[in-house]
Each structure stands twice: as structure tokens, then as C-alpha cells.
PDB file of N, CA and C in Angstrom:
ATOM      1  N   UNK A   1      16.026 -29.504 -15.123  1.00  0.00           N
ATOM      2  CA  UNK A   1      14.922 -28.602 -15.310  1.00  0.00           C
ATOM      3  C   UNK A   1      15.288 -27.573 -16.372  1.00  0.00           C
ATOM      4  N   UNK A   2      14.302 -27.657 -17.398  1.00  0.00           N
ATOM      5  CA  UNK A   2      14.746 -26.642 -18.522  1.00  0.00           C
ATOM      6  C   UNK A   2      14.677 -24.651 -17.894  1.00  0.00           C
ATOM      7  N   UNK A   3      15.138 -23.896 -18.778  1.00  0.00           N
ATOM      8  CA  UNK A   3      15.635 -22.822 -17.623  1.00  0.00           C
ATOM      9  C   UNK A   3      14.170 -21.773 -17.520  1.00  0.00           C
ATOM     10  N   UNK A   4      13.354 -22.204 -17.953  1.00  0.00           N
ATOM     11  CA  UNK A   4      11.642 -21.662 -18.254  1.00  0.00           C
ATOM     12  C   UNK A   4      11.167 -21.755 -16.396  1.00  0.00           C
ATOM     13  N   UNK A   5      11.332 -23.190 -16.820  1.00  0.00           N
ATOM     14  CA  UNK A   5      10.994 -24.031 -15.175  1.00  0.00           C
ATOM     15  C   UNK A   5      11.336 -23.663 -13.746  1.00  0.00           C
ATOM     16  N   UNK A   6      12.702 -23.882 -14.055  1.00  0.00           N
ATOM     17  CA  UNK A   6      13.683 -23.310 -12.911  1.00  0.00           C
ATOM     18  C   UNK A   6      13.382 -21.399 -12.659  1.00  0.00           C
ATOM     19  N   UNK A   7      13.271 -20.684 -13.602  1.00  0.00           N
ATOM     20  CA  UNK A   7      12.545 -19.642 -13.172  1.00  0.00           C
ATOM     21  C   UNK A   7      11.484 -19.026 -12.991  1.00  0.00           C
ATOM     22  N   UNK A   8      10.160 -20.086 -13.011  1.00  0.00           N
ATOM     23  CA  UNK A   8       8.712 -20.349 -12.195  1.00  0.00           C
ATOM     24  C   UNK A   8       9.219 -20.575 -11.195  1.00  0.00           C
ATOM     25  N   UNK A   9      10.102 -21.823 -10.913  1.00  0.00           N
ATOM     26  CA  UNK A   9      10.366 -22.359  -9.185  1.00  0.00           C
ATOM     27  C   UNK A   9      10.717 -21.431  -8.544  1.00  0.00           C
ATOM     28  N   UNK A  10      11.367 -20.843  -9.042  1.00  0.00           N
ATOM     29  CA  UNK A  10      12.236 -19.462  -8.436  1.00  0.00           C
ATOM     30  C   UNK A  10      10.965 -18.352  -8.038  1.00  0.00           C
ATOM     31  N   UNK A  11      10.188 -17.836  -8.346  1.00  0.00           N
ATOM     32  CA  UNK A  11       9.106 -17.020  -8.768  1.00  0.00           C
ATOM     33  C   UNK A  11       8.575 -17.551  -7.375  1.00  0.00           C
ATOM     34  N   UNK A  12       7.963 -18.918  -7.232  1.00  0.00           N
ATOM     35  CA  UNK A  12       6.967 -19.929  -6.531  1.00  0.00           C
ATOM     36  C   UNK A  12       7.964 -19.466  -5.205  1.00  0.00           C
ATOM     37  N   UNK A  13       9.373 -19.836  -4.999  1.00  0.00           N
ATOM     38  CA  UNK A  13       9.967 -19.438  -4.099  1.00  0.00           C
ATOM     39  C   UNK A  13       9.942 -18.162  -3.208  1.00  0.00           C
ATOM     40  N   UNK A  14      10.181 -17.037  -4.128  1.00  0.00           N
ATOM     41  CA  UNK A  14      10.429 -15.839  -3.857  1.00  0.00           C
ATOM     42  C   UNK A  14       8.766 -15.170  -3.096  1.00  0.00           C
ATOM     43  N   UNK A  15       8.117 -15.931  -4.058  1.00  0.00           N
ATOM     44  CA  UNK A  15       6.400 -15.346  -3.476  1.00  0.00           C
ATOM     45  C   UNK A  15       5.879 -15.832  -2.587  1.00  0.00           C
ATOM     46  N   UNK A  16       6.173 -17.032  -1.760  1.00  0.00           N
ATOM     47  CA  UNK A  16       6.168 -17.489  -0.952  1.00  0.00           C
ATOM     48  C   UNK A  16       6.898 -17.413   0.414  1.00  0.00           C
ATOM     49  N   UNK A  17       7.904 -17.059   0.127  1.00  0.00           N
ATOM     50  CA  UNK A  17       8.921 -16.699   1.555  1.00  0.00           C
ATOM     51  C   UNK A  17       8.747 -14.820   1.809  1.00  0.00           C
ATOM     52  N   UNK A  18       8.014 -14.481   0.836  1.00  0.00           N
ATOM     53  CA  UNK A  18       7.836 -12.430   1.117  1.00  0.00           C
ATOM     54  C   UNK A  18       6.545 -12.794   1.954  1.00  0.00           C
ATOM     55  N   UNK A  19       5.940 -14.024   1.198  1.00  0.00           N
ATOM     56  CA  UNK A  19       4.147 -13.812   2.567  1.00  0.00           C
ATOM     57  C   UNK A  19       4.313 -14.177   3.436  1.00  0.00           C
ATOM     58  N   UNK A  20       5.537 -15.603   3.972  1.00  0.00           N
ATOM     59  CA  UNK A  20       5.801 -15.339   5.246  1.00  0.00           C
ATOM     60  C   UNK A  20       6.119 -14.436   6.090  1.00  0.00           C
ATOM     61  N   UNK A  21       7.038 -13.567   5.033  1.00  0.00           N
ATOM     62  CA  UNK A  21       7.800 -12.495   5.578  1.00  0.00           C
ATOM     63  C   UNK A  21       6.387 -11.685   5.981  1.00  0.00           C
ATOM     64  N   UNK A  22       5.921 -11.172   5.463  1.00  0.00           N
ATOM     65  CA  UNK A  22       4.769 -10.361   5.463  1.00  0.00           C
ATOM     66  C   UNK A  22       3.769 -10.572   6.801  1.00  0.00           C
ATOM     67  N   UNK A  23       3.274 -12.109   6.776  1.00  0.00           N
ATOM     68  CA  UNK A  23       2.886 -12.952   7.510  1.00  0.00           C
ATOM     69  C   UNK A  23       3.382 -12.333   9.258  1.00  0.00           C
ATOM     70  N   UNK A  24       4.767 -12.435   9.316  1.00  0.00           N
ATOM     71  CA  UNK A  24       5.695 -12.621  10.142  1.00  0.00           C
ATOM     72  C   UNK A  24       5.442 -11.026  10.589  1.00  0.00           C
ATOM     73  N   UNK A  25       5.704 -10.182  10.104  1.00  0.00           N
ATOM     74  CA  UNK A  25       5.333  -8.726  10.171  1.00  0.00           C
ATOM     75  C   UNK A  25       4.258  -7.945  10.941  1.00  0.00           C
ATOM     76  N   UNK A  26       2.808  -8.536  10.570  1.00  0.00           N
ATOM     77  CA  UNK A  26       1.914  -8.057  10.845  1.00  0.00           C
ATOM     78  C   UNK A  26       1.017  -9.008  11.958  1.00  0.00           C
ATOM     79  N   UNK A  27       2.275  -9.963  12.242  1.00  0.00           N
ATOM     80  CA  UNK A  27       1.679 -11.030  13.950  1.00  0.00           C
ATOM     81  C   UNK A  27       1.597 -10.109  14.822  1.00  0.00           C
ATOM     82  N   UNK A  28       1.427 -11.021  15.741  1.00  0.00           N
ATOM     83  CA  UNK A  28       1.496 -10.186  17.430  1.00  0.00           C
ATOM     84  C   UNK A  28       2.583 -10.723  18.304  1.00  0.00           C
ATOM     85  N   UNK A  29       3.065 -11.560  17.418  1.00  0.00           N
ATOM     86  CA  UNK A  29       4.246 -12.635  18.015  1.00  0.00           C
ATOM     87  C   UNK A  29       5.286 -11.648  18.320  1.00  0.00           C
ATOM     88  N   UNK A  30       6.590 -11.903  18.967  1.00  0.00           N
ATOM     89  CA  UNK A  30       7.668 -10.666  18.769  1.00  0.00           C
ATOM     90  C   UNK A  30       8.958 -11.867  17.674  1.00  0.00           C
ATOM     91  N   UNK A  31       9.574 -11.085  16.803  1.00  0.00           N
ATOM     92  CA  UNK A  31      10.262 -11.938  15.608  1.00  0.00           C
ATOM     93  C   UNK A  31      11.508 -12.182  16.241  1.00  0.00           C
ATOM     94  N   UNK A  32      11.750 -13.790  15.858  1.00  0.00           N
ATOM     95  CA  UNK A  32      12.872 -13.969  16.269  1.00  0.00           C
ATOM     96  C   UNK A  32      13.628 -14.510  14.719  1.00  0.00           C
ATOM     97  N   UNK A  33      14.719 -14.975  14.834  1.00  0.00           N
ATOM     98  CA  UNK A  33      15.853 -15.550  13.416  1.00  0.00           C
ATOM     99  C   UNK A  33      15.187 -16.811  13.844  1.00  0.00           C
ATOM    100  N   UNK A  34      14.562 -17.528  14.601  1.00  0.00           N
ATOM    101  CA  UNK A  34      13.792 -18.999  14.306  1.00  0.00           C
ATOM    102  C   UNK A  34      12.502 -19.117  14.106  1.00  0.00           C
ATOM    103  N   UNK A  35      11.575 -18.076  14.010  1.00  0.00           N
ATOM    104  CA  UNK A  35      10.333 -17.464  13.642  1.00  0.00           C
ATOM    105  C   UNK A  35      10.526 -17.300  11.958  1.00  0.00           C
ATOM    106  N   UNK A  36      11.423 -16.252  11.988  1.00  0.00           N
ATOM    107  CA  UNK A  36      11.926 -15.412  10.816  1.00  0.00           C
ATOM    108  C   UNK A  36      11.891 -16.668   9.378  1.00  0.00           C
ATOM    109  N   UNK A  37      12.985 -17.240   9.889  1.00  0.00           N
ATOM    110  CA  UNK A  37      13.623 -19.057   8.982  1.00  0.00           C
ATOM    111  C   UNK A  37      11.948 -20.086   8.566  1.00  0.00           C
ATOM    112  N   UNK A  38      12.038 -20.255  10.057  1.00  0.00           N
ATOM    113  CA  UNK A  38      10.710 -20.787   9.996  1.00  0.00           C
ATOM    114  C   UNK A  38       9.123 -20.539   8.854  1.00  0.00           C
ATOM    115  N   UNK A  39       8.768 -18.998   9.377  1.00  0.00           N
ATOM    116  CA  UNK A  39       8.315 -18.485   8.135  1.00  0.00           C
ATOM    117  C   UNK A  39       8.529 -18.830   6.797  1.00  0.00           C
ATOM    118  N   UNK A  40       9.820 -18.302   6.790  1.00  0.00           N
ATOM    119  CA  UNK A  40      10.293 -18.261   5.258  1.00  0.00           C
ATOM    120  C   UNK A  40      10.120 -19.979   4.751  1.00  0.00           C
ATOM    121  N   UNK A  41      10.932 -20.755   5.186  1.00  0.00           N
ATOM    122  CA  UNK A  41      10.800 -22.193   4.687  1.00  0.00           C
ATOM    123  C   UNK A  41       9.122 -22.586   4.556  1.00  0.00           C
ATOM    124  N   UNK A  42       8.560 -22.201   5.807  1.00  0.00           N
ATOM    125  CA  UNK A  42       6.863 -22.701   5.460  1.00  0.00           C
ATOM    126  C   UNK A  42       6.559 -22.004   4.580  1.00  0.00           C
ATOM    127  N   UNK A  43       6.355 -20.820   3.934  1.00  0.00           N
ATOM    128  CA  UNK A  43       5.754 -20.094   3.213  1.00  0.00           C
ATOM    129  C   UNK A  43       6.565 -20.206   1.609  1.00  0.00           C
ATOM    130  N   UNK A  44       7.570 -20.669   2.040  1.00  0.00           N
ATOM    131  CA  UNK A  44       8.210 -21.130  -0.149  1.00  0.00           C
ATOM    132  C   UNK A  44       7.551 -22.552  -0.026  1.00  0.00           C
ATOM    133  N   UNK A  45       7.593 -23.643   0.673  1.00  0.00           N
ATOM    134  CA  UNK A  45       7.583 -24.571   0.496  1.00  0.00           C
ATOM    135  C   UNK A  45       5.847 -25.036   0.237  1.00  0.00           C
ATOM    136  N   UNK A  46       5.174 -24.190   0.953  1.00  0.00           N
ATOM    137  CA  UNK A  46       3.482 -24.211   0.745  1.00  0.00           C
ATOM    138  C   UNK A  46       3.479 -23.629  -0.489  1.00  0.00           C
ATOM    139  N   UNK A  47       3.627 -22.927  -0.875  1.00  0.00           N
ATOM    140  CA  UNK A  47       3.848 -21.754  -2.444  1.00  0.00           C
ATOM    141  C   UNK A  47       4.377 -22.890  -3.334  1.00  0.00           C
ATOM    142  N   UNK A  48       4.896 -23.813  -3.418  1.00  0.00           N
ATOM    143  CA  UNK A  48       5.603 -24.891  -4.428  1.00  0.00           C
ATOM    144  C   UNK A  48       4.466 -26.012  -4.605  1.00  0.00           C
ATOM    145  N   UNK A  49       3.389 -25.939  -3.665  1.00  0.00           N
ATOM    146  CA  UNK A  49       2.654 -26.978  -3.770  1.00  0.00           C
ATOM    147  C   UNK A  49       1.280 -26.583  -5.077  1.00  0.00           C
ATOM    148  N   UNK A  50       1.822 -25.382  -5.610  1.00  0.00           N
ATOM    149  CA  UNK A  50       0.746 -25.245  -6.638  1.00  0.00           C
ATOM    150  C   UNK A  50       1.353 -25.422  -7.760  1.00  0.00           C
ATOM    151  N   UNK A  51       2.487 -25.984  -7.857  1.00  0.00           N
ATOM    152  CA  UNK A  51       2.760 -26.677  -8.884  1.00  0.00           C
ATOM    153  C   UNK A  51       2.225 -27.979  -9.514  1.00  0.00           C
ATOM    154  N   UNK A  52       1.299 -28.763  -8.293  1.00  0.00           N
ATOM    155  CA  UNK A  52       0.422 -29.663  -8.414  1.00  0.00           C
ATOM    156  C   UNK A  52      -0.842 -29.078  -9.877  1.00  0.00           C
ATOM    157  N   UNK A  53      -1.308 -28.247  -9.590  1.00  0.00           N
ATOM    158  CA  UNK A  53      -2.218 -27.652 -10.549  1.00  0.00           C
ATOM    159  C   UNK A  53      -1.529 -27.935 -11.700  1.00  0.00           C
ATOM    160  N   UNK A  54      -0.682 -28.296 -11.903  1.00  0.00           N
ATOM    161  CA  UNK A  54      -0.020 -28.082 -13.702  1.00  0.00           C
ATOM    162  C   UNK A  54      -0.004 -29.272 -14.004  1.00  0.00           C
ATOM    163  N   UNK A  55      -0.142 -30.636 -13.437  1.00  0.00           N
ATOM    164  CA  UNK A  55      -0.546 -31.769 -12.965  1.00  0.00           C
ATOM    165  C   UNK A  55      -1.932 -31.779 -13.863  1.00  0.00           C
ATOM    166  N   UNK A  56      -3.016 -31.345 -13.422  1.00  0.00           N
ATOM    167  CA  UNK A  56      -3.915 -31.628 -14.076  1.00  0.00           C
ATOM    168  C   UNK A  56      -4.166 -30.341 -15.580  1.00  0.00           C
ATOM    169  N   UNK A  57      -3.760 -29.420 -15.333  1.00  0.00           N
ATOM    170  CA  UNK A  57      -3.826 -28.364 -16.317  1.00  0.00           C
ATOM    171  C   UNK A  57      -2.978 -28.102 -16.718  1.00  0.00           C
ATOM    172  N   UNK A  58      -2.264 -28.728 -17.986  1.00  0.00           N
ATOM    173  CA  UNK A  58      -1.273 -28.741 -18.286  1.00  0.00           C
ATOM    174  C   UNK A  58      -0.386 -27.273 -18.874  1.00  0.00           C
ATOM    175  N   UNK A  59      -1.563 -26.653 -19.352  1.00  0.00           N
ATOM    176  CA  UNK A  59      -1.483 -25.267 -20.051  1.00  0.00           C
ATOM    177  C   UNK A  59      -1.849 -23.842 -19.129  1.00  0.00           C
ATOM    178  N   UNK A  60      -1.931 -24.577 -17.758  1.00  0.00           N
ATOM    179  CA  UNK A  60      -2.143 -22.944 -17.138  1.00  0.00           C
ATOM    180  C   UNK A  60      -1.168 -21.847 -17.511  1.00  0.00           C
ATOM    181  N   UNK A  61      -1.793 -20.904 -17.663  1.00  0.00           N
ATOM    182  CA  UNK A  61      -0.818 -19.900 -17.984  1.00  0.00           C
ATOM    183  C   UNK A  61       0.186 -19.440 -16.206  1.00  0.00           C
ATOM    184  N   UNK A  62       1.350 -18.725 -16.633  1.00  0.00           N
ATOM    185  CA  UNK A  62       2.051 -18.912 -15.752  1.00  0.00           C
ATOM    186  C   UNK A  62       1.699 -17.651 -14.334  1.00  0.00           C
ATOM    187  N   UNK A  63       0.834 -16.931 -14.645  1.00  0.00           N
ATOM    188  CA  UNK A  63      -0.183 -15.431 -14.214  1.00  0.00           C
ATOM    189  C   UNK A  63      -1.234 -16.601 -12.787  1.00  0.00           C
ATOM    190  N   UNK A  64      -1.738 -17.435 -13.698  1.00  0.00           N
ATOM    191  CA  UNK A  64      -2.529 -18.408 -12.649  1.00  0.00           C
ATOM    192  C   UNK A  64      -2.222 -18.853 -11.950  1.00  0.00           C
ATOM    193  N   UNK A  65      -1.127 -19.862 -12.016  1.00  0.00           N
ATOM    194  CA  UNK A  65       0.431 -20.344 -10.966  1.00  0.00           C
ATOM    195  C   UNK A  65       0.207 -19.207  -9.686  1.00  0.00           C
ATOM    196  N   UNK A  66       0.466 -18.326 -10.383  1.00  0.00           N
ATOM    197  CA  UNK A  66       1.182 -17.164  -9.513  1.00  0.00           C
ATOM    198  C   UNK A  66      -0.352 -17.002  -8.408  1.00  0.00           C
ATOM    199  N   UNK A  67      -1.403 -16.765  -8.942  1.00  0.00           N
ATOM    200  CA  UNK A  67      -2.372 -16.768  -7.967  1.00  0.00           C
ATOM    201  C   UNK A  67      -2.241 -17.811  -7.021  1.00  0.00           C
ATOM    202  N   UNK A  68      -2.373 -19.069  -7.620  1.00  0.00           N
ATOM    203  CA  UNK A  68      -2.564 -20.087  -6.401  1.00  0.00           C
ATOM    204  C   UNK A  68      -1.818 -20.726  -5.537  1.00  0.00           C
ATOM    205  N   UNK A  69      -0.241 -20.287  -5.957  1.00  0.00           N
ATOM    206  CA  UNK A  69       0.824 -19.978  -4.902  1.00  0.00           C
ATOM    207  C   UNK A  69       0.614 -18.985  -4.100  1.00  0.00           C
ATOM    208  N   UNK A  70      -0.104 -17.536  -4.284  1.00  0.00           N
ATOM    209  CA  UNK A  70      -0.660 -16.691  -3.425  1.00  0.00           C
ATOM    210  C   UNK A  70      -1.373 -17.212  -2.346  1.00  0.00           C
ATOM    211  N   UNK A  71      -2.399 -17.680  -3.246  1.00  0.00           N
ATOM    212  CA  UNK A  71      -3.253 -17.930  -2.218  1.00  0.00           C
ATOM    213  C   UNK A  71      -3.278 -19.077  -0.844  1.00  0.00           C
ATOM    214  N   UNK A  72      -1.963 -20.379  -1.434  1.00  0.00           N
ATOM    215  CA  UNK A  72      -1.713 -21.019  -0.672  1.00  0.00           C
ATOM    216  C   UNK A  72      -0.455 -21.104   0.271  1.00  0.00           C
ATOM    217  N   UNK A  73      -0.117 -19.832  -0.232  1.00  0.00           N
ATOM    218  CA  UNK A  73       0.917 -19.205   0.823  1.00  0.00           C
ATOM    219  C   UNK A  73       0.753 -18.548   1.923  1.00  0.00           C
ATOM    220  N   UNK A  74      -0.726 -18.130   1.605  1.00  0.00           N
ATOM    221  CA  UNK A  74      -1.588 -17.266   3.016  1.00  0.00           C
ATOM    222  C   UNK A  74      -2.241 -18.676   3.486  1.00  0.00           C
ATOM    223  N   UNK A  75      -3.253 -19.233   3.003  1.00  0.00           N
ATOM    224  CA  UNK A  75      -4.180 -19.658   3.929  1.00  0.00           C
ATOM    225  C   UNK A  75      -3.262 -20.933   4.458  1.00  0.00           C
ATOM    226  N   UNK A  76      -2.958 -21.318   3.385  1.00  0.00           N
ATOM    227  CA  UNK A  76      -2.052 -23.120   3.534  1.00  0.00           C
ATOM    228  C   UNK A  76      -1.078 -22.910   4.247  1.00  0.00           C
ATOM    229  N   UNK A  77      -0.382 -21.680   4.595  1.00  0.00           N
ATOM    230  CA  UNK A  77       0.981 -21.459   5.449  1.00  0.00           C
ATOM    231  C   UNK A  77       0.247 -21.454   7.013  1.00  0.00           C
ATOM    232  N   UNK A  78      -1.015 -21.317   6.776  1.00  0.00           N
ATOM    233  CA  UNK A  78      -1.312 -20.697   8.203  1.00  0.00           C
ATOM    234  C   UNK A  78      -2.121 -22.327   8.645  1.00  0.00           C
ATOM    235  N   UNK A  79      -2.775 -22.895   7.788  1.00  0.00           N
ATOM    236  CA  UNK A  79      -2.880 -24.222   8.507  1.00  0.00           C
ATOM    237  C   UNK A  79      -2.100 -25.245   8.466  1.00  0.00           C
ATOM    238  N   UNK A  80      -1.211 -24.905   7.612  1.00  0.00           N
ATOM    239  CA  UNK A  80       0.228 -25.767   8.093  1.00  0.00           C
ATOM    240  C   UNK A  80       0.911 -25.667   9.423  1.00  0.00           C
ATOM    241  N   UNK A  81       1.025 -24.484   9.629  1.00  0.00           N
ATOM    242  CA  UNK A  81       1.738 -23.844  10.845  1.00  0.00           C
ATOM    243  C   UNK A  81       0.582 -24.716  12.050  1.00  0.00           C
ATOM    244  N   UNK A  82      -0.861 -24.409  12.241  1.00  0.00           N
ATOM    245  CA  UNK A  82      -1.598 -24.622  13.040  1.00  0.00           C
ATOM    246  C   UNK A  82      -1.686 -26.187  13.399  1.00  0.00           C
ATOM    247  N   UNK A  83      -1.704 -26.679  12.094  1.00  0.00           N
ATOM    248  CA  UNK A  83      -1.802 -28.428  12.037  1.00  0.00           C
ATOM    249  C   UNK A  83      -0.252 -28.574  12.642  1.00  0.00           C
ATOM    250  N   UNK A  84       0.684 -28.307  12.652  1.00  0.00           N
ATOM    251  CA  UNK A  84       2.178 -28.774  13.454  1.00  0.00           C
ATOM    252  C   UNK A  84       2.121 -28.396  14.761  1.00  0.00           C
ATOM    253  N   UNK A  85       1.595 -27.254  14.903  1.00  0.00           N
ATOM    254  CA  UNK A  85       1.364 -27.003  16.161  1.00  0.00           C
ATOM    255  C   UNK A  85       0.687 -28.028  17.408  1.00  0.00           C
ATOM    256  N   UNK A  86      -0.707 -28.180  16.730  1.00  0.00           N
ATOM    257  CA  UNK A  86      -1.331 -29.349  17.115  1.00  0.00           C
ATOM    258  C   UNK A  86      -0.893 -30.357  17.697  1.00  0.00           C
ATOM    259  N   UNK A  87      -0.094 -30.952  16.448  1.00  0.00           N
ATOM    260  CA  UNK A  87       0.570 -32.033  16.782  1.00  0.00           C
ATOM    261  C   UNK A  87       1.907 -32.141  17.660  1.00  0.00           C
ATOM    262  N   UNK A  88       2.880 -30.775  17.960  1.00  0.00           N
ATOM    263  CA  UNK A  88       3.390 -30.987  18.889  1.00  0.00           C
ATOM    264  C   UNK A  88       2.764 -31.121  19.828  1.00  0.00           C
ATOM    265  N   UNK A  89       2.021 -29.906  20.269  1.00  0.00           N
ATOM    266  CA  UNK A  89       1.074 -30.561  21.593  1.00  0.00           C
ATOM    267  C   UNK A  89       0.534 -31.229  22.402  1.00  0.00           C
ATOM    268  N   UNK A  90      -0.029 -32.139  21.146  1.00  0.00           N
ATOM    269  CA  UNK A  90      -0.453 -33.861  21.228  1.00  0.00           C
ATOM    270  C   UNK A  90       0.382 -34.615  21.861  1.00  0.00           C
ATOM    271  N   UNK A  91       1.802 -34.438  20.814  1.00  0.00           N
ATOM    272  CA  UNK A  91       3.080 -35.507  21.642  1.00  0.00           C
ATOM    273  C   UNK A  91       3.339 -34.694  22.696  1.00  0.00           C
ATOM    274  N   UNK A  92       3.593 -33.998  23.216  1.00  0.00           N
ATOM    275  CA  UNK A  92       3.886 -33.682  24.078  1.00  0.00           C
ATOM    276  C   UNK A  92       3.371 -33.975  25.455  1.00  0.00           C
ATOM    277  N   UNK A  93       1.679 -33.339  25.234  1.00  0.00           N
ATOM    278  CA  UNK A  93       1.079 -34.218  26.244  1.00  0.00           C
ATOM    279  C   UNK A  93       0.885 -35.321  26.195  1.00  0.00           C
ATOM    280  N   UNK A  94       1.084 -36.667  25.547  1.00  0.00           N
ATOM    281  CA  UNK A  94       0.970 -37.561  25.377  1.00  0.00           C
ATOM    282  C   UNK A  94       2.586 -38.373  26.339  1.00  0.00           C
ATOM    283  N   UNK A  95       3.789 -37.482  26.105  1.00  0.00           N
ATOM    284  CA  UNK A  95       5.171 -37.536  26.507  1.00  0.00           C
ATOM    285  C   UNK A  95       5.074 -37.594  28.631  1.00  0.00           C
ATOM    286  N   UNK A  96       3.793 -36.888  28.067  1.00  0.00           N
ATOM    287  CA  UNK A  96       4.116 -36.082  30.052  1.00  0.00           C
ATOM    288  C   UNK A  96       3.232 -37.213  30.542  1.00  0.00           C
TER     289      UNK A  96
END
């Protein structure tokens, strides 16, 4: 990865694991270090998925990136989280 790249990813990273953090902050949950982790990994790793956009737009400027890693660090972290949830559930009752 040329070093332009690698410090978008980095960017995509960093803005993504503060909205978990953030995320994580203003729950009702009480925080634990497997909440905490948790967060953080869902919220960089949803934030990396707007790298897809550059996929079709080859020239987004790098200001736009930054929005739609925002934005899919809030909403996409939170139906990520909800959609896993789900699905433990499922197996679970499905287990019992």
C-alpha cells in the first residue's frame, strides 16, 4: 500500500474505533474491557467498509471518505451489533 493509502486506512481506523468509543459512552450498558474491544473492532472495521465507495468513484475526494465512514460507523455499527445479536439468539434457541 503506497503511504497516501495506508494513512486514509489509518484515518478510516482511528474514526471508527472513537464512535465506538463514543457509542460505548453514552449506552446504558455498564462498560466492560469486552464491551470496550468489542466496540472498538466493530466500529474500525464498519468505518473500512467505505472504502467500497472508491470502488465506484474513483476520485472521491478524501473529506467524503471521511463522511461515509462517519456515517457508517454510527448507523452500520449499530446494525451490525443488532444483526449478531439476533443471530446468537436464534442459535441459541435453536441449541436449547
Amino acid at each position: 500500500m503506497p503511504n497516501g493509502e495506508t494513512n486514509l486506512f489509518s484515518k478510516l481506523v482511528l474514526i471508527g474505533a472513537l464512535i465506538g468509543v463514543g457509542q460505548l459512552l453514552v449506552g446504558q450498558e455498564p462498560i466492560s474491557i469486552r464491551l470496550f474491544i468489542g466496540r472498538v473492532i466493530l466500529g474500525s472495521a464498519v468505518s473500512l467498509i467505505s472504502g467500497i465507495a472508491l470502488i465506484h468513484f474513483s476520485d472521491l475526494p478524501e473529506l467524503a471518505l471521511i463522511g461515509i465512514a462517519c456515517m457508517l460507523g454510527i448507523a452500520g455499527h449499530t446494525a451490525v451489533e443488532a444483526a449478531v445479536q439476533h443471530w446468537l439468539k436464534r442459535n441459541k434457541d435453536k441449541a436449547s
